[in-house]
C-alpha atoms as a PDB file:
ATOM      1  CA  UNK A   1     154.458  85.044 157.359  1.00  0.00           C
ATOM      2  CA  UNK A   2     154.802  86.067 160.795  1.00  0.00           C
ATOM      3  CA  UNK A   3     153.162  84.487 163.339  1.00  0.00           C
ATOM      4  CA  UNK A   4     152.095  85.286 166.736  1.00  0.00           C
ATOM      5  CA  UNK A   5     151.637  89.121 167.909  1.00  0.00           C
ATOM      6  CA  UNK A   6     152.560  91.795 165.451  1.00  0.00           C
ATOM      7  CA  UNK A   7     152.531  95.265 167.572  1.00  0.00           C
ATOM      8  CA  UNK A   8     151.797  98.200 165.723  1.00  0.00           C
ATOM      9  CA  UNK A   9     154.327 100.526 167.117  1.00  0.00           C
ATOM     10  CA  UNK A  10     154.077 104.340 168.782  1.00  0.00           C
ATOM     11  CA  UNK A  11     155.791 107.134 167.146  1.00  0.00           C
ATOM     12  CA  UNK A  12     157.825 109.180 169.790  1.00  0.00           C
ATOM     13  CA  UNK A  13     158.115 112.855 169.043  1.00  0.00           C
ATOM     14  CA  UNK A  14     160.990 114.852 170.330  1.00  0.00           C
ATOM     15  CA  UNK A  15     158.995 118.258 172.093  1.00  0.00           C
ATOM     16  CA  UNK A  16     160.108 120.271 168.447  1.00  0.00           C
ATOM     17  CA  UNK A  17     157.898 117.101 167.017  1.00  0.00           C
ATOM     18  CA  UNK A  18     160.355 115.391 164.984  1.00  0.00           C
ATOM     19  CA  UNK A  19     160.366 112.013 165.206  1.00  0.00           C
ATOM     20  CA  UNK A  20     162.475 110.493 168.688  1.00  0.00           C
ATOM     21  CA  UNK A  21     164.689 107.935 167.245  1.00  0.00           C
ATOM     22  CA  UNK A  22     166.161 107.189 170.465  1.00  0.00           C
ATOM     23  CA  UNK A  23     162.917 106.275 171.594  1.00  0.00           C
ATOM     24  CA  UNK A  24     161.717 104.761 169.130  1.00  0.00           C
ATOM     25  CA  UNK A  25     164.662 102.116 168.531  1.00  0.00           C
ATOM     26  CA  UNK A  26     164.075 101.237 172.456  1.00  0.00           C
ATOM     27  CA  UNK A  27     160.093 100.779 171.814  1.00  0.00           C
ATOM     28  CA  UNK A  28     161.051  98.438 169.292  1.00  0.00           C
ATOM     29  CA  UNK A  29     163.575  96.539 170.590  1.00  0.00           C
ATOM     30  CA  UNK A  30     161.482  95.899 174.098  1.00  0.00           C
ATOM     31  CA  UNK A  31     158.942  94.710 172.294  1.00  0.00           C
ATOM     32  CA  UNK A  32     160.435  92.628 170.186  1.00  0.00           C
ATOM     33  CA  UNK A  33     162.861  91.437 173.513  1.00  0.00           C
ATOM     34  CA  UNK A  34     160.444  91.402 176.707  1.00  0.00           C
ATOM     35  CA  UNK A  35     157.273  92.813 175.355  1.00  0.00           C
ATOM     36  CA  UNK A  36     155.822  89.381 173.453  1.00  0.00           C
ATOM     37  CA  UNK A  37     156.051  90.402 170.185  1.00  0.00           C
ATOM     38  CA  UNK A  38     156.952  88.102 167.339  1.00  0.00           C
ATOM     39  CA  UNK A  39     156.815  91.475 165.121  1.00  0.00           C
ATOM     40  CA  UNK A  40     156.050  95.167 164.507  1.00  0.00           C
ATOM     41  CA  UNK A  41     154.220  97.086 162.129  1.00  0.00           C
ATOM     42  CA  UNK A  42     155.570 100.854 162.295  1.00  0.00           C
ATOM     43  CA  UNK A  43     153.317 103.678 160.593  1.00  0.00           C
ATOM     44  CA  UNK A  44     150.046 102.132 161.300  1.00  0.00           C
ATOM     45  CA  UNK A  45     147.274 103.954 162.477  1.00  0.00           C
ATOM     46  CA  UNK A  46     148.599 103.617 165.937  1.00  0.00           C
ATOM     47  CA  UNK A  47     152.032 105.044 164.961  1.00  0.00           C
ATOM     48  CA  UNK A  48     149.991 108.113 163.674  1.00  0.00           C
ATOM     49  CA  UNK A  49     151.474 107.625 160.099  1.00  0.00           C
ATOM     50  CA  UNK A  50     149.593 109.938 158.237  1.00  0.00           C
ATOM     51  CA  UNK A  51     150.863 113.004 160.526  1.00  0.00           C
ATOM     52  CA  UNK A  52     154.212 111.468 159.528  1.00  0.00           C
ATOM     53  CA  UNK A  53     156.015 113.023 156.248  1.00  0.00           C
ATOM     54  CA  UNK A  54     157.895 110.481 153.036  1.00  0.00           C
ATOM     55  CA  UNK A  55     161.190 111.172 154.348  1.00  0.00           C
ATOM     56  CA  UNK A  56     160.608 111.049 158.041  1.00  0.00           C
ATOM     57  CA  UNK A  57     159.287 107.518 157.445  1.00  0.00           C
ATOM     58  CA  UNK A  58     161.798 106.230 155.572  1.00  0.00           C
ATOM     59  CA  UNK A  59     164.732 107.380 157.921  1.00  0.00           C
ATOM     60  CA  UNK A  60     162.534 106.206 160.411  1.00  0.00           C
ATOM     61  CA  UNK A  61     162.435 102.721 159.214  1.00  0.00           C
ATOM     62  CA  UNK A  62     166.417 102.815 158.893  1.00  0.00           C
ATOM     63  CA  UNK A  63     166.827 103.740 162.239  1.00  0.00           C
ATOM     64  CA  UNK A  64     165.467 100.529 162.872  1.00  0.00           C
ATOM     65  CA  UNK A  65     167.059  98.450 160.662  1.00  0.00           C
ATOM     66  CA  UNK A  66     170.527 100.240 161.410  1.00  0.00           C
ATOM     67  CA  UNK A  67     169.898 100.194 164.993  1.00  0.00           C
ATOM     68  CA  UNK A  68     169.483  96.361 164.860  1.00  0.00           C
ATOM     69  CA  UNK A  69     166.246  95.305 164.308  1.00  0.00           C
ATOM     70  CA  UNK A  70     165.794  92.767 162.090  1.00  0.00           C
ATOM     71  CA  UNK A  71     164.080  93.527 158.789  1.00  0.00           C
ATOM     72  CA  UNK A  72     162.469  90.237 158.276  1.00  0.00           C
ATOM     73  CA  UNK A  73     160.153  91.031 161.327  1.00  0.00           C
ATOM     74  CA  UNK A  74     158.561  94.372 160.715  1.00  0.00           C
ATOM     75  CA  UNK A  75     155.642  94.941 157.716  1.00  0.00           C
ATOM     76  CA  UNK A  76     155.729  98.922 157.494  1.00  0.00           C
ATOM     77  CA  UNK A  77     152.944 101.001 156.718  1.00  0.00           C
ATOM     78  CA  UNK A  78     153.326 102.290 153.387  1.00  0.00           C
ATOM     79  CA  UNK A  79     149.866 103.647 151.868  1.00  0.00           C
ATOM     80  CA  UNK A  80     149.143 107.008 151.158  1.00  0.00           C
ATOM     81  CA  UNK A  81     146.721 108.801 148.563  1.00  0.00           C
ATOM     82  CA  UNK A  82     148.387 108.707 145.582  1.00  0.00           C
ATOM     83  CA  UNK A  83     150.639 105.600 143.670  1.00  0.00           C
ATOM     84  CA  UNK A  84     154.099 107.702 143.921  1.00  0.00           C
ATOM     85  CA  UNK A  85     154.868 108.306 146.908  1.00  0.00           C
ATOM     86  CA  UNK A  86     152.465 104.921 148.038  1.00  0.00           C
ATOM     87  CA  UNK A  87     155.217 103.288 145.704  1.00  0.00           C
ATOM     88  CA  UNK A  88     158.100 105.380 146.687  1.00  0.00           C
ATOM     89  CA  UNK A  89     157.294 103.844 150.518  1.00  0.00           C
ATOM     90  CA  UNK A  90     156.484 100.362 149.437  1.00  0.00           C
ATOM     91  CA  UNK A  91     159.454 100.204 147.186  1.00  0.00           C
ATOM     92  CA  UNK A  92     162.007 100.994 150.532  1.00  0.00           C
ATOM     93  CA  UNK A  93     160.215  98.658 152.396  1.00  0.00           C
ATOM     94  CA  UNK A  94     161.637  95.837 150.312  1.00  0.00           C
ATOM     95  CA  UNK A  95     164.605  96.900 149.203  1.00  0.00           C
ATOM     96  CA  UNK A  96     165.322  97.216 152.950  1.00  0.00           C
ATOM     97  CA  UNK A  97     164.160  93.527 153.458  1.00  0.00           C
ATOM     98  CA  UNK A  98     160.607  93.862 155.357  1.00  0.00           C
ATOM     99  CA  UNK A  99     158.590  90.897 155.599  1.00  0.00           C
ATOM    100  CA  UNK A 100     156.078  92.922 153.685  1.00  0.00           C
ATOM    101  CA  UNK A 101     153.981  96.081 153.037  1.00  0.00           C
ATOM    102  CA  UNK A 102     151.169  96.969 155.084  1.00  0.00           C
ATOM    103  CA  UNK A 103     148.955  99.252 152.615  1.00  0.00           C
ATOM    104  CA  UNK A 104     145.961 101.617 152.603  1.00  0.00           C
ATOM    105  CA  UNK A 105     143.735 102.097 149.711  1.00  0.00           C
ATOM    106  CA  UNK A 106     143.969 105.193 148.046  1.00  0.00           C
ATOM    107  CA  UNK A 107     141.496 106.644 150.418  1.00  0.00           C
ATOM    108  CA  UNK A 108     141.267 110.849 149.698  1.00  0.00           C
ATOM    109  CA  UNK A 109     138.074 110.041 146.813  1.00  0.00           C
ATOM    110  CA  UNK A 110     135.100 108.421 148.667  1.00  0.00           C
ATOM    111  CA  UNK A 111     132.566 106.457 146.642  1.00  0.00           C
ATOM    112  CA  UNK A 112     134.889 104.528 144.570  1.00  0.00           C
ATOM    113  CA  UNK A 113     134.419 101.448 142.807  1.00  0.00           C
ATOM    114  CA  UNK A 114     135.887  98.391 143.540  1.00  0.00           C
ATOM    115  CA  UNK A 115     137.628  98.616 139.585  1.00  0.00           C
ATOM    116  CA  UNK A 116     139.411 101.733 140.288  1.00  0.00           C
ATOM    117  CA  UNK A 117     140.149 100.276 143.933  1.00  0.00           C
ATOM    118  CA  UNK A 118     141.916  97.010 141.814  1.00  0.00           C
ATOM    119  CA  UNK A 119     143.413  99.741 139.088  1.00  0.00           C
ATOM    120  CA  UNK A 120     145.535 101.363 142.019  1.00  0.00           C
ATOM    121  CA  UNK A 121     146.503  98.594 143.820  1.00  0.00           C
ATOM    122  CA  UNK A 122     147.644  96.669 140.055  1.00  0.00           C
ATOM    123  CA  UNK A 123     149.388  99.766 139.205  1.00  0.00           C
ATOM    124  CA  UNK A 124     151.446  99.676 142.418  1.00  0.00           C
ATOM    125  CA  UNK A 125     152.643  96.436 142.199  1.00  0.00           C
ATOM    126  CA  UNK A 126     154.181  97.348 138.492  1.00  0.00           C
ATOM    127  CA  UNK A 127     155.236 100.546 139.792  1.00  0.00           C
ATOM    128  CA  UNK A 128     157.243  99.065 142.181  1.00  0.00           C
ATOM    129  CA  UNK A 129     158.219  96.046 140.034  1.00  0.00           C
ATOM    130  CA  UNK A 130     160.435  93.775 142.788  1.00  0.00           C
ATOM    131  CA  UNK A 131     159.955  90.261 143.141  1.00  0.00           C
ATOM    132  CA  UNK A 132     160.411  90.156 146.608  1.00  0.00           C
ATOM    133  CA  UNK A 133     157.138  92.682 147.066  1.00  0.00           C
ATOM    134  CA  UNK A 134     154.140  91.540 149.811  1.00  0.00           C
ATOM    135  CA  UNK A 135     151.639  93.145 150.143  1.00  0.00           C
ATOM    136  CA  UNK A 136     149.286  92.984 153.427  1.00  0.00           C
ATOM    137  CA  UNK A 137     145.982  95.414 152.642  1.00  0.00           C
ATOM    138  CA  UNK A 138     144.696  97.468 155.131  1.00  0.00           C
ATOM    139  CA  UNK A 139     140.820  97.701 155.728  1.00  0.00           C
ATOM    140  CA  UNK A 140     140.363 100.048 158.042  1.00  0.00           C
ATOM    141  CA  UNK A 141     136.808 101.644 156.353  1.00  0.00           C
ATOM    142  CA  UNK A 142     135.928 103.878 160.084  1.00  0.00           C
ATOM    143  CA  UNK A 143     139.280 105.578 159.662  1.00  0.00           C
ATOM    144  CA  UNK A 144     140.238 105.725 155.800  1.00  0.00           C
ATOM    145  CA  UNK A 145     136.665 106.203 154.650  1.00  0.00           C
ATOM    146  CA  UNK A 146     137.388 103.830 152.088  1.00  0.00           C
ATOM    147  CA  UNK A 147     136.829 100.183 152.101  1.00  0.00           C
ATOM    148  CA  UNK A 148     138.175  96.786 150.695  1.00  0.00           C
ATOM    149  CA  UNK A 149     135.201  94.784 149.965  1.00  0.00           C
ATOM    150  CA  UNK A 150     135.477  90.851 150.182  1.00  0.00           C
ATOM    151  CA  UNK A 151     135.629  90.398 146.319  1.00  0.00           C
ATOM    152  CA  UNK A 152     138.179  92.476 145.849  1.00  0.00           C
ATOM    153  CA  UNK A 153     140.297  91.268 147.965  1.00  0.00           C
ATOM    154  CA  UNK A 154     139.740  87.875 146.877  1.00  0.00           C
ATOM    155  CA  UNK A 155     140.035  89.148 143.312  1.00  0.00           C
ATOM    156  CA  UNK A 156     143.336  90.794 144.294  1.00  0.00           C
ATOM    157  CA  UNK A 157     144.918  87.799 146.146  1.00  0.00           C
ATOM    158  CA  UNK A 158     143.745  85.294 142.803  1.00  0.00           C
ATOM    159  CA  UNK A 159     145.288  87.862 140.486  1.00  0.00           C
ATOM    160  CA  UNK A 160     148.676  88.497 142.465  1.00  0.00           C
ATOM    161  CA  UNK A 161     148.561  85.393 144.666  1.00  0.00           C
ATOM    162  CA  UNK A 162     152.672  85.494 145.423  1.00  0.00           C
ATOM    163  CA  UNK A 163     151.960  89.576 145.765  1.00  0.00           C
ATOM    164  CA  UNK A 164     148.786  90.334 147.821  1.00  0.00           C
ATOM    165  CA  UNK A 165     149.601  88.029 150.218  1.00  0.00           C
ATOM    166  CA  UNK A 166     147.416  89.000 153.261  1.00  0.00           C
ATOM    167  CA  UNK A 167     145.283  92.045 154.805  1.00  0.00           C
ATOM    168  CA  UNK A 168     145.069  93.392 158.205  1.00  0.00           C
ATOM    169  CA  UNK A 169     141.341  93.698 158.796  1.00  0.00           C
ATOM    170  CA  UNK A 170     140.727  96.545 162.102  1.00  0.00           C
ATOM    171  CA  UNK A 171     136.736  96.522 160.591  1.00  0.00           C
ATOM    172  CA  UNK A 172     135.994  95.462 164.060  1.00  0.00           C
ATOM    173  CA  UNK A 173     133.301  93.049 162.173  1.00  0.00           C
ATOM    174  CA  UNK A 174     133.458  89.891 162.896  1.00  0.00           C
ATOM    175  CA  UNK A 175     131.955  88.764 160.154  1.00  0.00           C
ATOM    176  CA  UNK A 176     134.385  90.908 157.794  1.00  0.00           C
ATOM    177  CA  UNK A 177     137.507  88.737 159.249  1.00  0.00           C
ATOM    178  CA  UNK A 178     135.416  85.527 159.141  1.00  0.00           C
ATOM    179  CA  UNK A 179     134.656  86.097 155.419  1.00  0.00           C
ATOM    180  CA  UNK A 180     138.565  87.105 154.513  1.00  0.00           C
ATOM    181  CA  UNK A 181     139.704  84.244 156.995  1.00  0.00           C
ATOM    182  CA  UNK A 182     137.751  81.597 153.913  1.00  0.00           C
ATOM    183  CA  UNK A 183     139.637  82.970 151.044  1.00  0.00           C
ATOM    184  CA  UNK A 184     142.157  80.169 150.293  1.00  0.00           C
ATOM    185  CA  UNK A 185     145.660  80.847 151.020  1.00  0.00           C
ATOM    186  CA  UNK A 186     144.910  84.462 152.043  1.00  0.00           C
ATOM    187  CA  UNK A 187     146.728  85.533 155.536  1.00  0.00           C
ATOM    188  CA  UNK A 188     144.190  87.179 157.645  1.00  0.00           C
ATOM    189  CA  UNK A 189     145.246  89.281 160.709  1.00  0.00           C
ATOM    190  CA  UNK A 190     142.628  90.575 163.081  1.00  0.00           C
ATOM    191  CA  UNK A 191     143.490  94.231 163.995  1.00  0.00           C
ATOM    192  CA  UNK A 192     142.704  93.221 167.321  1.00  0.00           C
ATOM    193  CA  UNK A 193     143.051  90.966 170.170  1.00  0.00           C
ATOM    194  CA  UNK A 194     139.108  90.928 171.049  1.00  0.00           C
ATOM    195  CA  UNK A 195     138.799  88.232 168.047  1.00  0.00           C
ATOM    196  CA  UNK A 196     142.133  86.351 167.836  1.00  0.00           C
ATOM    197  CA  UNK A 197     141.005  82.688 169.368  1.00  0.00           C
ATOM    198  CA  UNK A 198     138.289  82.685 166.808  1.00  0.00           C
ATOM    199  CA  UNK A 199     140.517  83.712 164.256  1.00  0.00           C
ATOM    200  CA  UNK A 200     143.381  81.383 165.120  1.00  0.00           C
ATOM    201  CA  UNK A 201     140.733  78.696 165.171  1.00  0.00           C
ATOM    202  CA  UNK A 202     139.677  79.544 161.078  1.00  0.00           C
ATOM    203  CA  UNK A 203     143.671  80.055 160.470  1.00  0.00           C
ATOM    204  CA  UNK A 204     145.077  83.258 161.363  1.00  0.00           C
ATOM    205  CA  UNK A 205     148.904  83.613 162.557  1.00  0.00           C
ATOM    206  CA  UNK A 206     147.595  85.838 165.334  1.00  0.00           C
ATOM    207  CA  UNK A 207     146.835  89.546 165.416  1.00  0.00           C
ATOM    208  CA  UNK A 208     147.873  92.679 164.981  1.00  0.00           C
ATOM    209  CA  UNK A 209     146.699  94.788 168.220  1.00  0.00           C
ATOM    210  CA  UNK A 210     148.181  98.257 169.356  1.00  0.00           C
ATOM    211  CA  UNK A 211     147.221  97.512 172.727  1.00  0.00           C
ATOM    212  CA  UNK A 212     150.637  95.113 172.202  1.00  0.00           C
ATOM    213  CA  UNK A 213     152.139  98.185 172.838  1.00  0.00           C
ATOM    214  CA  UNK A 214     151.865  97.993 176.812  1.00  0.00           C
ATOM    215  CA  UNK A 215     150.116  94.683 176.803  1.00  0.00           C
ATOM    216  CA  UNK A 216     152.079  92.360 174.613  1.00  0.00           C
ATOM    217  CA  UNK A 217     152.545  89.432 176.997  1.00  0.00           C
ATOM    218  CA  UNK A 218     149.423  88.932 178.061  1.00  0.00           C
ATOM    219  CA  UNK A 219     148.028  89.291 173.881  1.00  0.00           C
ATOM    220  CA  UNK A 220     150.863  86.888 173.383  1.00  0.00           C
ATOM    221  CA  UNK A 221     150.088  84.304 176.278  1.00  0.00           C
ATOM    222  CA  UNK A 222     146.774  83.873 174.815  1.00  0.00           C
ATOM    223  CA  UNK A 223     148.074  83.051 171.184  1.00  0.00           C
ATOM    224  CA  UNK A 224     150.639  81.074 172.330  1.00  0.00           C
ATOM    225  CA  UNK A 225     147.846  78.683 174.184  1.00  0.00           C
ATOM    226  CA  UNK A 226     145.968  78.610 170.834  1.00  0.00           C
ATOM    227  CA  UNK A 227     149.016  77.636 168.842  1.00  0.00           C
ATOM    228  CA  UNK A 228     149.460  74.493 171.443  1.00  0.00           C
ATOM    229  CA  UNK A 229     145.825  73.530 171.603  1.00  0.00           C
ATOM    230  CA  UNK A 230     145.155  74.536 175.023  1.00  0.00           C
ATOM    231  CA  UNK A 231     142.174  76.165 174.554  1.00  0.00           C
ATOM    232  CA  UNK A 232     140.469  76.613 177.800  1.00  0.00           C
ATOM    233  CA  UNK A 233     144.055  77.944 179.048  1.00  0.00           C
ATOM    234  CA  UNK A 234     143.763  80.543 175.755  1.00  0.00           C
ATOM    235  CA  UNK A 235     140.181  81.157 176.986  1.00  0.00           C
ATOM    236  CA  UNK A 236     140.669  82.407 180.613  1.00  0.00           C
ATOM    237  CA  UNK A 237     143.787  84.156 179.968  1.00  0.00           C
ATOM    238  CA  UNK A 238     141.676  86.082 176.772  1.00  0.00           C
ATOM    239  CA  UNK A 239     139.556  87.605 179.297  1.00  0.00           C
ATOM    240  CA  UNK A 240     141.495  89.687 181.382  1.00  0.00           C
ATOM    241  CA  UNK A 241     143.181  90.580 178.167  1.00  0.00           C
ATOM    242  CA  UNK A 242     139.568  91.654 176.673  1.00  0.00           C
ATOM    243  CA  UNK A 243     139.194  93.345 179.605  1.00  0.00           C
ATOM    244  CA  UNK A 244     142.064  95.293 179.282  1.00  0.00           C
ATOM    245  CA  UNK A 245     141.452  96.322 175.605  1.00  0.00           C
ATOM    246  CA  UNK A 246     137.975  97.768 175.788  1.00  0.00           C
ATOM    247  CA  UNK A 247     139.009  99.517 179.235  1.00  0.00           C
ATOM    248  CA  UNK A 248     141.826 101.825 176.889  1.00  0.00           C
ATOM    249  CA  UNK A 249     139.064 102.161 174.200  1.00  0.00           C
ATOM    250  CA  UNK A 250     137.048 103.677 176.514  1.00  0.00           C
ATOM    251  CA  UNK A 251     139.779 106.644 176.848  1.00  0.00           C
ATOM    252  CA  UNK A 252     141.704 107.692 173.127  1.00  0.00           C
ATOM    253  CA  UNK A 253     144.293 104.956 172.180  1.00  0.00           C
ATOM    254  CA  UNK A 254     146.953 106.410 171.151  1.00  0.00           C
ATOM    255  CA  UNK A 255     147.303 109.627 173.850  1.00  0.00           C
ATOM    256  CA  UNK A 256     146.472 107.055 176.735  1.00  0.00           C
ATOM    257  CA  UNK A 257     149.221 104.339 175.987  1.00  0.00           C
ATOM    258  CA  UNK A 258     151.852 107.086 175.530  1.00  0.00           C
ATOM    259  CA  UNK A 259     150.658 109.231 178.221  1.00  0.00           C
ATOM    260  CA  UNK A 260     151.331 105.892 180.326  1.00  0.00           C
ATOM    261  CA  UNK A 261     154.939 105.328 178.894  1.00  0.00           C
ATOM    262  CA  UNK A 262     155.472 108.477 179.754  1.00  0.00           C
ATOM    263  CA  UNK A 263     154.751 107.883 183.255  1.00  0.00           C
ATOM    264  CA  UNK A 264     156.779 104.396 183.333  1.00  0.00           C
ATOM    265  CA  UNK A 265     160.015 105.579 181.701  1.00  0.00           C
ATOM    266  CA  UNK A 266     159.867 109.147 183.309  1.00  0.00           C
ATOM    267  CA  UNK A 267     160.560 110.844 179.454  1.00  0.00           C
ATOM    268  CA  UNK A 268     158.297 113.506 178.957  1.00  0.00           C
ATOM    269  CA  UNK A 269     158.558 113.133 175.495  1.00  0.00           C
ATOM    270  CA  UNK A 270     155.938 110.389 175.075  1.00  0.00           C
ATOM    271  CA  UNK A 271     153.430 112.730 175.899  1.00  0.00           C
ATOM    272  CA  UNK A 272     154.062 114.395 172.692  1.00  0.00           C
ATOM    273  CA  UNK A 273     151.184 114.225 169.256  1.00  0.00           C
ATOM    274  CA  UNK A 274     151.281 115.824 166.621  1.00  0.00           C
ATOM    275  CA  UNK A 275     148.383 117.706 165.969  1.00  0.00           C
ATOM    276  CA  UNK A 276     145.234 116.902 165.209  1.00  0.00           C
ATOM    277  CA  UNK A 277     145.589 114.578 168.221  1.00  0.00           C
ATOM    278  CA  UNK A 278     146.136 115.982 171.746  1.00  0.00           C
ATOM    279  CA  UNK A 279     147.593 114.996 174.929  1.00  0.00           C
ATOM    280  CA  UNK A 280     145.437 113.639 177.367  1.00  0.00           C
ATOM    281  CA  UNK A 281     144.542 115.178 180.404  1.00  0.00           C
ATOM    282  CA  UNK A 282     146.304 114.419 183.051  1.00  0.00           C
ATOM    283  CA  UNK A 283     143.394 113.526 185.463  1.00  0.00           C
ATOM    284  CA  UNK A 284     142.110 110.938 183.113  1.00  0.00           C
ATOM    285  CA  UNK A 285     145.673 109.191 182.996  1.00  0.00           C
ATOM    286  CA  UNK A 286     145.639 108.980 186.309  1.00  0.00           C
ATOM    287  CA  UNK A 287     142.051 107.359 186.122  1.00  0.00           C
ATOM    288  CA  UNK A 288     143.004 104.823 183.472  1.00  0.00           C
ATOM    289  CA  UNK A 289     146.096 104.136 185.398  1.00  0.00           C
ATOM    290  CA  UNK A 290     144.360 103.412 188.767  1.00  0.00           C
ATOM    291  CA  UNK A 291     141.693 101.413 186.833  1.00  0.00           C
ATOM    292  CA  UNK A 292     144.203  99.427 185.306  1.00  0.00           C
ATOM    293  CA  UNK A 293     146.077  98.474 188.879  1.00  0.00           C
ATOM    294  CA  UNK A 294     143.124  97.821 190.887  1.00  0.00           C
ATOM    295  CA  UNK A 295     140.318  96.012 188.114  1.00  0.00           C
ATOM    296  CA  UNK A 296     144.217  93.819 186.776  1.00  0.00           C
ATOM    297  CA  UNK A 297     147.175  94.304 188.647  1.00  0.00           C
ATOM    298  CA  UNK A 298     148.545  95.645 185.600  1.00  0.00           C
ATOM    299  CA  UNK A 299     151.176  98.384 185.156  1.00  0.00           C
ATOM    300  CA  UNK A 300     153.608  99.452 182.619  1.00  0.00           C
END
């Protein structure tokens, strides 16, 4: 288990749109270094995994690990829509030594049951058949269209208790987290920051947030005063860092924080998405920036 800040991390893209590894290794390693961050979770939503192709992910992922980041401190996304190539990802994951698998339901067919939900996920785990698997669900229902109710995931963890070992839960209900946070034994990140002294008060290691991206230390400050009781401290330093995180939800995520790294490093290549997602206008970076310096005193 990893505890403290887990960033989700940004995928650069060279201007052809293949993936930046020079860039990317640095992201990581900053974070990881300087940026607060006990861990990373490439190919999350944040690292705009699904625009990402099998192989590009998986030499992705070695670039890493080559380049010197330590395995034990990254859970990778893996999930896709179908068991092969979900098990294809998961199964590199751990022969490469991850702390874990971050997975998606099989989320192309809407409606499904919570059986065939439990079906997919117990075929994975004998698909990829490694002791050392650990496997963190994903319930991200606004994006993926497809849910992980609470009794399945309780039903999952009971069933493969040293396999489905915890969830990421980016609902953005409350509630949801609360209910996951009371299933025994079951790690329970918040995909956010907005939550994490009420989740770190039930139990929870800390959060997952891709705001940790640019604003690691101050997510991190706030755990860390959890994690040592101090409470009011956690309290007062949690509201700038609210502040912070709905301020870049009021602008798109993802094109916002690299349109600012973009800006701070001077590569141009952080402005690049791969389509569907676009770039985001210049004048609005300029806003967010502006709003960030005079509402925080915060820069990149």
């Amino acid at each position: 288990m990893i505890k403290g800040l887990i960033s989700p991390v940004l995928t650069p893209f060279n201007d052809d749109l293949t993936v930046a590894d020079d860039l990317y290794l640095a992201l990581a390693k900053r974070l990881l270094e300087t940026g607060g961050c006990a861990g990373l979770a490439p190919f999350g939503t944040t690292g705009e995994a699904l625009s990402v192709g099998i192989e590009e992910r998986i030499a992705a992922l070695d670039c890493l690990i080559d380049g010197g980041i330590d395995p034990s401190v990254m859970i990778p996304g893996t999930g896709l829509t179908n068991l092969i190539d979900t098990a294809r990802l998961t199964r590199h994951a751990v022969e490469r030594g991850c702390a874990g698998a971050m997975i998606l339901p099989a989320f192309y067919f809407k409606g499904v049951s919570d059986e065939g939900l439990f079906d997919y996920f117990s075929r994975l785990i004998a698909m990829v058949d490694h002791p050392d698997l650990k496997i963190y669900l994903y319930h991200i229902p606004q994006v993926s269209g497809v849910g992980l109710s609470i009794p399945l995931v309780r039903r999952l963890h009971e069933t493969f208790p040293d396999c489905v070992v915890g969830i990421k839960d980016s609902s953005g209900d409350w509630d949801n987290t609360k209910a996951l946070l009371e299933i025994k034994s079951l790690i329970t990140y918040p995909g956010s920051e907005l939550p994490v002294i009420d989740a770190i008060r039930m139990g929870a290691p800390g959060c997952i947030s891709a705001t940790a991206n640019l604003n690691g230390n101050g997510i991190s400050t706030v755990i860390e005063h959890c994690h040592k009781g101090q409470w009011d401290d956690a309290e007062q330093a949690h509201a700038t860092v609210k502040s912070i995180r709905m301020l870049f939800q009021d602008y798109a995520p993802i094109p916002a924080q690299k349109a600012l790294l973009s800006r701070a490093t001077g590569d141009t290549r952080w402005n690049n998405l791969r389509p569907p997602l676009m770039a985001m206008p210049e004048e609005n970076v300029i806003a967010l920036e502006n709003e960030l310096k005079t509402q925080f005193g915060f820069s990149v």
